[in-house]
N, C-alpha and C. Protein backbone atom coordinates (compact mmCIF):
# COMPACT_ATOMS: atom_id res chain seq x y z
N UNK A 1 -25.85 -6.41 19.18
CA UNK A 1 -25.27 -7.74 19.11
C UNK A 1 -24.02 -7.66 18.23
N UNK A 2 -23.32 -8.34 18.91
CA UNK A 2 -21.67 -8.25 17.96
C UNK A 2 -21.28 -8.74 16.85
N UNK A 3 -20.63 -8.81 15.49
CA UNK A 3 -20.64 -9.54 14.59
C UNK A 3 -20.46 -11.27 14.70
N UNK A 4 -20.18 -11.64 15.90
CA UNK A 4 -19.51 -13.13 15.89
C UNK A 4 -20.97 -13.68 16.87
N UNK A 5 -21.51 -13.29 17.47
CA UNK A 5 -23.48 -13.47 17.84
C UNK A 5 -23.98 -14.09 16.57
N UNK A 6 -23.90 -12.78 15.95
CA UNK A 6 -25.16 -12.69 14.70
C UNK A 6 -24.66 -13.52 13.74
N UNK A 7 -23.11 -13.86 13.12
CA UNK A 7 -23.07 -15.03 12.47
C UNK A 7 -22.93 -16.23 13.52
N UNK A 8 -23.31 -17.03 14.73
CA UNK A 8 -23.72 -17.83 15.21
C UNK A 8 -24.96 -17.54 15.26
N UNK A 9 -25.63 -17.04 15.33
CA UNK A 9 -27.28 -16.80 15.06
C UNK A 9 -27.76 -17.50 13.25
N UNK A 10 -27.00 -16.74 12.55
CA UNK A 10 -27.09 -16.46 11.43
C UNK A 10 -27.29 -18.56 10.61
N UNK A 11 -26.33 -19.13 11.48
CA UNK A 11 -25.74 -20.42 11.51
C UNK A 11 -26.93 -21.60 11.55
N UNK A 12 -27.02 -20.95 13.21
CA UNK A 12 -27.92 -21.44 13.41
C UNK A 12 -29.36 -21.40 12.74
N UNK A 13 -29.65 -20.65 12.32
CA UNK A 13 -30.81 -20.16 11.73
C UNK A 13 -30.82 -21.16 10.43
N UNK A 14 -29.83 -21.08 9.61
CA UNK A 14 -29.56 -21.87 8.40
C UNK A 14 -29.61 -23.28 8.27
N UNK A 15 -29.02 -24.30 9.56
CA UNK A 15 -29.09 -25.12 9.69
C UNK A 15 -30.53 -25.94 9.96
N UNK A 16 -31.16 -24.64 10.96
CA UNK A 16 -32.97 -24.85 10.83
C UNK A 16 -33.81 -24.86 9.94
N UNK A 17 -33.81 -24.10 9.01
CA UNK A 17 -33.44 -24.03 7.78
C UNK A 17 -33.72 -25.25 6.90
N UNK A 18 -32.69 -25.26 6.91
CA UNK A 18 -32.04 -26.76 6.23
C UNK A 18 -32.79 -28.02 6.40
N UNK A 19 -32.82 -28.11 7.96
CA UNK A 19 -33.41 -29.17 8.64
C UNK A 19 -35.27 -29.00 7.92
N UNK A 20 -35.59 -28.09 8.42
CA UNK A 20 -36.93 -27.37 7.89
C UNK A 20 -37.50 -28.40 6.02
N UNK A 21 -36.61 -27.68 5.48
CA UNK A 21 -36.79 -27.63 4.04
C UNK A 21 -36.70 -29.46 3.58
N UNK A 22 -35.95 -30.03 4.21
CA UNK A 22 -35.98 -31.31 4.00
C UNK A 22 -36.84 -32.04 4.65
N UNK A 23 -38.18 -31.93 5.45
CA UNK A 23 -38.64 -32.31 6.26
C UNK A 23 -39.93 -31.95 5.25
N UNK A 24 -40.13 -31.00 4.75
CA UNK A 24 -41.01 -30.50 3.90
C UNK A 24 -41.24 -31.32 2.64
N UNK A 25 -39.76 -31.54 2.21
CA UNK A 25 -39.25 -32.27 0.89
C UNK A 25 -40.08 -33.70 0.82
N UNK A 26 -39.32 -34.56 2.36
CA UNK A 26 -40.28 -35.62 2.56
C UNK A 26 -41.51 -36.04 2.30
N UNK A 27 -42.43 -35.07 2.89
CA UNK A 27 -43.44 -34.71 2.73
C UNK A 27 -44.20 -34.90 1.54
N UNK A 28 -44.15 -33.82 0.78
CA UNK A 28 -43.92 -33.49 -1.01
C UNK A 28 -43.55 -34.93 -1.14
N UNK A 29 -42.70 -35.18 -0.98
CA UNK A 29 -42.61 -36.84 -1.66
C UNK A 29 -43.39 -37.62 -1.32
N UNK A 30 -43.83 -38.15 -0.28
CA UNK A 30 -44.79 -39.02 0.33
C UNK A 30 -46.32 -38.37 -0.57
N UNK A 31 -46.36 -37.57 -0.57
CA UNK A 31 -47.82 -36.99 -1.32
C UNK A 31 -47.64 -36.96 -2.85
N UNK A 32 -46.86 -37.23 -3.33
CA UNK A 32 -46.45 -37.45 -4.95
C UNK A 32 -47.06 -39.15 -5.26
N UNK A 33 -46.96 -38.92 -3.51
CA UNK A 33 -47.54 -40.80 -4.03
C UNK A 33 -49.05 -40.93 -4.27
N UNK A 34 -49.20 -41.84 -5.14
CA UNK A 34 -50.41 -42.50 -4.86
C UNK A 34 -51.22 -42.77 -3.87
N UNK A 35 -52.29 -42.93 -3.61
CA UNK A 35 -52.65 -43.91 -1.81
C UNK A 35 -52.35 -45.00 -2.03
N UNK A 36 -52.50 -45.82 -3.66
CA UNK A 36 -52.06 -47.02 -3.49
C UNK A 36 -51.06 -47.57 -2.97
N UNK A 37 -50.06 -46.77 -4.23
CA UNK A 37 -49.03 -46.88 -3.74
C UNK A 37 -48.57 -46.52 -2.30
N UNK A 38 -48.53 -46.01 -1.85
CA UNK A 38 -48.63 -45.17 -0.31
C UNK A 38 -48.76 -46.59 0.37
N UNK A 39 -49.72 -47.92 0.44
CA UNK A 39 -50.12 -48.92 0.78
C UNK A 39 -49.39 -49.76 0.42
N UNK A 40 -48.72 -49.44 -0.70
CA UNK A 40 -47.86 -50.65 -1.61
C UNK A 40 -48.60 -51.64 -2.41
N UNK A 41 -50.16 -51.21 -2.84
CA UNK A 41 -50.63 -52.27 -3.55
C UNK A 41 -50.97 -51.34 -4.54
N UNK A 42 -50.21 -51.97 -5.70
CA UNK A 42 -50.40 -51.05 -7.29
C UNK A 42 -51.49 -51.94 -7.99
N UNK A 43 -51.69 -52.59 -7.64
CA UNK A 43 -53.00 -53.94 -8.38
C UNK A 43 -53.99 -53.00 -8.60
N UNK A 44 -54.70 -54.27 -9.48
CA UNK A 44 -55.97 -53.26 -9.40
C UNK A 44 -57.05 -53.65 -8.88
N UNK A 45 -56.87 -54.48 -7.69
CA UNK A 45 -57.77 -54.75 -6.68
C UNK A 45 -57.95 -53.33 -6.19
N UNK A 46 -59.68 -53.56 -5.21
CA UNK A 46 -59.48 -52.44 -4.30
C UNK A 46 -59.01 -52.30 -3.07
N UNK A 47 -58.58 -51.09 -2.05
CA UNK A 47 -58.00 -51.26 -0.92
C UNK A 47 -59.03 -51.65 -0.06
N UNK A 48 -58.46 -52.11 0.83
CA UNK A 48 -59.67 -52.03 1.79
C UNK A 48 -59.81 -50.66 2.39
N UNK A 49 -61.06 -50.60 3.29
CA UNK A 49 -61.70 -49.35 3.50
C UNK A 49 -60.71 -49.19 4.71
N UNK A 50 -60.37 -49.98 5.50
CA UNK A 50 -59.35 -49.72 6.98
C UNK A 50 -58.15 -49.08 6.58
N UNK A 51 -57.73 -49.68 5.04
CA UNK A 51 -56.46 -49.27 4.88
C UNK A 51 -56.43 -47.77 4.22
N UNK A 52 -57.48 -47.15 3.82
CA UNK A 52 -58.08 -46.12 3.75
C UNK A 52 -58.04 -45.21 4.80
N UNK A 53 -58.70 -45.59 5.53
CA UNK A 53 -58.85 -44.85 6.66
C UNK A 53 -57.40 -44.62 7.37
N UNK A 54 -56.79 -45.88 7.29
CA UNK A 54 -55.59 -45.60 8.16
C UNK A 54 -54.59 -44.55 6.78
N UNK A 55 -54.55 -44.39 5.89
CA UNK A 55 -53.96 -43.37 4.92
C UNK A 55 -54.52 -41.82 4.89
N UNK A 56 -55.74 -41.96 5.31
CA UNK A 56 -56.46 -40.67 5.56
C UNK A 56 -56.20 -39.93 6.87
N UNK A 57 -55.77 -40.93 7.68
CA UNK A 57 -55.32 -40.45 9.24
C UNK A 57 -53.82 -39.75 8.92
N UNK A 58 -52.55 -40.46 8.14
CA UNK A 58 -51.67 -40.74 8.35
C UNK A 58 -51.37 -39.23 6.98
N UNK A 59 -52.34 -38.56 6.05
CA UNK A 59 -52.16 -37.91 5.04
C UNK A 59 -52.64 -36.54 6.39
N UNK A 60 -54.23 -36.54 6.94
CA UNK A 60 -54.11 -35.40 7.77
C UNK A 60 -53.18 -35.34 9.09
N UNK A 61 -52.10 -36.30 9.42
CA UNK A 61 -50.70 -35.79 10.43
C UNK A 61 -49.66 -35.18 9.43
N UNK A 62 -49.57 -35.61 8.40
CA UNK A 62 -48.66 -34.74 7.45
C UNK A 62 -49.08 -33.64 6.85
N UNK A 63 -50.79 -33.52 6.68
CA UNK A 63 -51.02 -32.19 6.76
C UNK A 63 -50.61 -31.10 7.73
N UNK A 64 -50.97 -31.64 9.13
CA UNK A 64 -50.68 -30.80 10.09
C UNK A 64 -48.79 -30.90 10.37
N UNK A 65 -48.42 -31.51 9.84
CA UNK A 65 -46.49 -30.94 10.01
C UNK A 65 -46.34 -30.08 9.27
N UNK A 66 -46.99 -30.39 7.75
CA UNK A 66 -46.46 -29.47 6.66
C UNK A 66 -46.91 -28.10 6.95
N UNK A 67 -48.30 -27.55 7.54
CA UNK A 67 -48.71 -26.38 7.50
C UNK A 67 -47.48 -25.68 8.80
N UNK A 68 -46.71 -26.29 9.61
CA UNK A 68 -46.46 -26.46 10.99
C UNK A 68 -45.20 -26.45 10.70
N UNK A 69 -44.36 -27.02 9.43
CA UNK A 69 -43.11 -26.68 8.75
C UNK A 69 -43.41 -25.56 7.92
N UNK A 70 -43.80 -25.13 7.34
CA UNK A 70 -44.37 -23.96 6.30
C UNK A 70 -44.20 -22.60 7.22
N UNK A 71 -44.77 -22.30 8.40
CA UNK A 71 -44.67 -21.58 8.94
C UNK A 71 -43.33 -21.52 9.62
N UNK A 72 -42.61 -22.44 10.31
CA UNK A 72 -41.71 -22.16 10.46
C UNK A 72 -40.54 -21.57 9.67
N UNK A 73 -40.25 -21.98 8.49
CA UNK A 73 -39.66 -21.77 7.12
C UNK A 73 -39.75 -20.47 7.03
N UNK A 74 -41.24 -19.68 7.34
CA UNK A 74 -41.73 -18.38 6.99
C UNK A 74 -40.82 -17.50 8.16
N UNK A 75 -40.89 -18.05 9.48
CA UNK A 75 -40.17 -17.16 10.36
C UNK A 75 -39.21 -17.66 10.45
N UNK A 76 -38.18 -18.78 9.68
CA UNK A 76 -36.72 -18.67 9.47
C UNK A 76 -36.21 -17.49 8.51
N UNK A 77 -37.43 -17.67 7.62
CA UNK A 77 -36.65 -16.50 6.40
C UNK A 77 -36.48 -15.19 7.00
N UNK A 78 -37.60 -15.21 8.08
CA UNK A 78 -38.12 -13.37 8.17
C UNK A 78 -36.73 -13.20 9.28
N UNK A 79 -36.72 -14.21 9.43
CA UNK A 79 -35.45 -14.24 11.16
C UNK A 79 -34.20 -13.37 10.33
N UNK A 80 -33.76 -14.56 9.47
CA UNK A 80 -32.38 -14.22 8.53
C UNK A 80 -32.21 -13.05 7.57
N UNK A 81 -33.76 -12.69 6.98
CA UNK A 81 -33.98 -10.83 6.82
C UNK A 81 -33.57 -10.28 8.00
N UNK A 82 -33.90 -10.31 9.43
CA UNK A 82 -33.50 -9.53 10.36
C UNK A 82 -32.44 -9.37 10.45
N UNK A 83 -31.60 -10.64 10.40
CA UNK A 83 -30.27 -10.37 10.57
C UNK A 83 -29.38 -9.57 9.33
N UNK A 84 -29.54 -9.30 7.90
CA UNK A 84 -29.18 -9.02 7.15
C UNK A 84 -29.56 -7.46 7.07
N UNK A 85 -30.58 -7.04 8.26
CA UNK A 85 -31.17 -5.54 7.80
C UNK A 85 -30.50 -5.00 9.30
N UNK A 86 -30.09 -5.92 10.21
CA UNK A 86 -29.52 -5.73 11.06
C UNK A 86 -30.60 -5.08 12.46
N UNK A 87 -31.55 -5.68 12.37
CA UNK A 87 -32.48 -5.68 13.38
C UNK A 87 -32.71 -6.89 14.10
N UNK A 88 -31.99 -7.94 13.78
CA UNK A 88 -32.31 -9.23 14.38
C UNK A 88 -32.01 -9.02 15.83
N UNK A 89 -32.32 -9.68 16.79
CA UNK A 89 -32.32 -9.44 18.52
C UNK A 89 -32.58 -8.09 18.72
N UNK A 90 -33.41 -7.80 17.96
CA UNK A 90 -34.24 -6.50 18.93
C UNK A 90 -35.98 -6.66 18.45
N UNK A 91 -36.29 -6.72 19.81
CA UNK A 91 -37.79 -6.65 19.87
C UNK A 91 -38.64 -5.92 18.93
N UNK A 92 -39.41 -6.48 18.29
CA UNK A 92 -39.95 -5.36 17.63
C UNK A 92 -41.43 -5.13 17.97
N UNK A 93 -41.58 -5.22 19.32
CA UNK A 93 -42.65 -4.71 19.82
C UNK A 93 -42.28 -3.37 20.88
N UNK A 94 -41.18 -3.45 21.68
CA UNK A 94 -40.47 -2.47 22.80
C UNK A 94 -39.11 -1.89 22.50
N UNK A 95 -38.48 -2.46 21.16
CA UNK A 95 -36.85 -1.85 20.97
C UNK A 95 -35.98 -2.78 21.83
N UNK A 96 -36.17 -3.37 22.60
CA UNK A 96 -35.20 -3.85 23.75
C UNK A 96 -34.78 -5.27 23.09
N UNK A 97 -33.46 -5.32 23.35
CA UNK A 97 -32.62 -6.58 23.16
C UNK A 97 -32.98 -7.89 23.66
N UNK A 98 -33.26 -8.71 22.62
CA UNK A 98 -33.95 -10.00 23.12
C UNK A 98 -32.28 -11.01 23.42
N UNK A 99 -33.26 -11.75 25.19
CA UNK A 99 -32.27 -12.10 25.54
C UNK A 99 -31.29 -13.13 25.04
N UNK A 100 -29.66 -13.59 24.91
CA UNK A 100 -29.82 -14.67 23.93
C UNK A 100 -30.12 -15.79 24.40
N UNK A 101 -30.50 -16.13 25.81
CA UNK A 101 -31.01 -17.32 25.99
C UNK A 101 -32.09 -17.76 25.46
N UNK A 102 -32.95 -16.89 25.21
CA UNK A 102 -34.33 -16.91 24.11
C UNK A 102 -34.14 -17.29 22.49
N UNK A 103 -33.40 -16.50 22.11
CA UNK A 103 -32.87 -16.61 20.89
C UNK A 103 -31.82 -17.88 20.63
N UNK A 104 -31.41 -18.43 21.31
CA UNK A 104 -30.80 -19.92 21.28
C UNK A 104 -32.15 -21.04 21.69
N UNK A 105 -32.87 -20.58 22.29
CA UNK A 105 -33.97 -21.33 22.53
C UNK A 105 -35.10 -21.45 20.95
N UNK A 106 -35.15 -20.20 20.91
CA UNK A 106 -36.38 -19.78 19.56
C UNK A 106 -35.62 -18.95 19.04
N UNK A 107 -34.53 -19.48 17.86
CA UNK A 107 -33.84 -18.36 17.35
C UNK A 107 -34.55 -17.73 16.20
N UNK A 108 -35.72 -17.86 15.81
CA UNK A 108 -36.62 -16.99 15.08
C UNK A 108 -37.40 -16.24 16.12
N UNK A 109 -37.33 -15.93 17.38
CA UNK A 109 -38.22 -15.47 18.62
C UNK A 109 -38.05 -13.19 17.43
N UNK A 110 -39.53 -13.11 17.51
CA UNK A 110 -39.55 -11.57 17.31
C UNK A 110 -39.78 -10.42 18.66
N UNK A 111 -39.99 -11.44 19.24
CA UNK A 111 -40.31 -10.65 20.96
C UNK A 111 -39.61 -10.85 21.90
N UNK A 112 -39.64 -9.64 23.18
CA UNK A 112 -38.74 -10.47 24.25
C UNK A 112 -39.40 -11.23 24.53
N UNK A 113 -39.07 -11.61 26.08
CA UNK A 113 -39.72 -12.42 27.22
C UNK A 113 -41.31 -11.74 27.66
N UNK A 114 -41.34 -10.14 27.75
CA UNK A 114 -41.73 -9.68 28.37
C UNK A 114 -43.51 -9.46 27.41
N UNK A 115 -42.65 -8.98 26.45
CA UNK A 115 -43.58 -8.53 25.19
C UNK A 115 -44.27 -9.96 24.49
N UNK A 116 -43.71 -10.91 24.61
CA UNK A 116 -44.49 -12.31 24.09
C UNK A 116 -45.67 -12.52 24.73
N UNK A 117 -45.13 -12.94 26.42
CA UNK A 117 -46.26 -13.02 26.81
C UNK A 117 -47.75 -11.94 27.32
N UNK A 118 -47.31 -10.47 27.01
CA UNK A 118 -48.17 -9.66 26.55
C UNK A 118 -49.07 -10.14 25.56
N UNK A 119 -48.04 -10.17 24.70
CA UNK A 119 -49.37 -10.33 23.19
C UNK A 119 -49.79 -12.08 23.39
N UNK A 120 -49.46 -12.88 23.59
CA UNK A 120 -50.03 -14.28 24.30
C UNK A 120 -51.53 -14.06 25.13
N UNK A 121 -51.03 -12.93 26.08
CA UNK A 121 -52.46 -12.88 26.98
C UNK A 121 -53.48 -11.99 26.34
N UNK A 122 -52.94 -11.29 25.63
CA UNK A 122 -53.85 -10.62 24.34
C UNK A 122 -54.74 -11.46 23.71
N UNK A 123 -53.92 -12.48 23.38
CA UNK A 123 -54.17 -13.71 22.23
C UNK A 123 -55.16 -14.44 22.25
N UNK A 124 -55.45 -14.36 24.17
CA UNK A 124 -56.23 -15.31 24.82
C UNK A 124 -57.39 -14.81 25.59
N UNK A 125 -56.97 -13.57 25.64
CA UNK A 125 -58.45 -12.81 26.12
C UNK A 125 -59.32 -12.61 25.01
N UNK A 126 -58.61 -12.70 23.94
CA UNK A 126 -59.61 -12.49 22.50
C UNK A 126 -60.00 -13.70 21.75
N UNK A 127 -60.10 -14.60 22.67
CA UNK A 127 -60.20 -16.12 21.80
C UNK A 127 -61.62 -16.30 23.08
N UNK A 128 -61.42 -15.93 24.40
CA UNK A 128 -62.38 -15.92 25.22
C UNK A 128 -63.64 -15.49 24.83
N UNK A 129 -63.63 -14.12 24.12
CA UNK A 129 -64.74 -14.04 23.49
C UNK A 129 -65.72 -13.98 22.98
């Protein structure tokens, strides 16, 4: 891949990144809160149990982004190591050049086309089980 790829890769990657880390931030903030507060009632009445429940729903969907941003974050960093060790767009399951339509698609992608869905059907014959 040519130097003017890999810093549009590189770009891109950062801006995901970016996007990533503040999405996380949110997060972290919303959970700094209180539940009360979270509800907006600092009194010292109690909540009701619905409004509970609906905070307990609304704390495990931000669980599941954050674990779901976390990982991504993990294969932005490992992406932008690639590019800095100068292995980024190459497979590291077969050696072969991942295509960049993939890599504009999933620009953290570690596999080709070919080799993903290998280890996918791997993934799934062993979950069968």
């Amino acid at each position: 891949m040519n130097k003017e790829k890999l810093e549009f890769f590189k770009n891109l990657l950062l801006v995901e990144r970016e996007r990533t880390v503040k999405i996380i931030e949110k997060i972290d903030k919303t959970w700094s809160k209180s539940i009360r507060e979270s509800v907006g009632d600092i009194s010292a009445y109690a909540t009701h149990m619905a409004d509970l429940g609906t905070d307990s729903n609304e704390r495990e969907k931000e669980t599941y982004m954050l674990e779901r941003e976390l990982k991504n974050l993990k294969k932005l960093d490992q992406a932008l190591k690639r590019i800095y060790d100068n292995t980024y767009g190459i497979c590291r399951f077969c050696g072969k050049e991942i295509s960049e339509s993939r890599l504009r698609a999933i620009p953290f992608a570690e596999f080709c086309i070919k080799c993903q869905r290998n280890e996918e059907r791997i993934n799934n014959n062993n979950r069968k089980i």
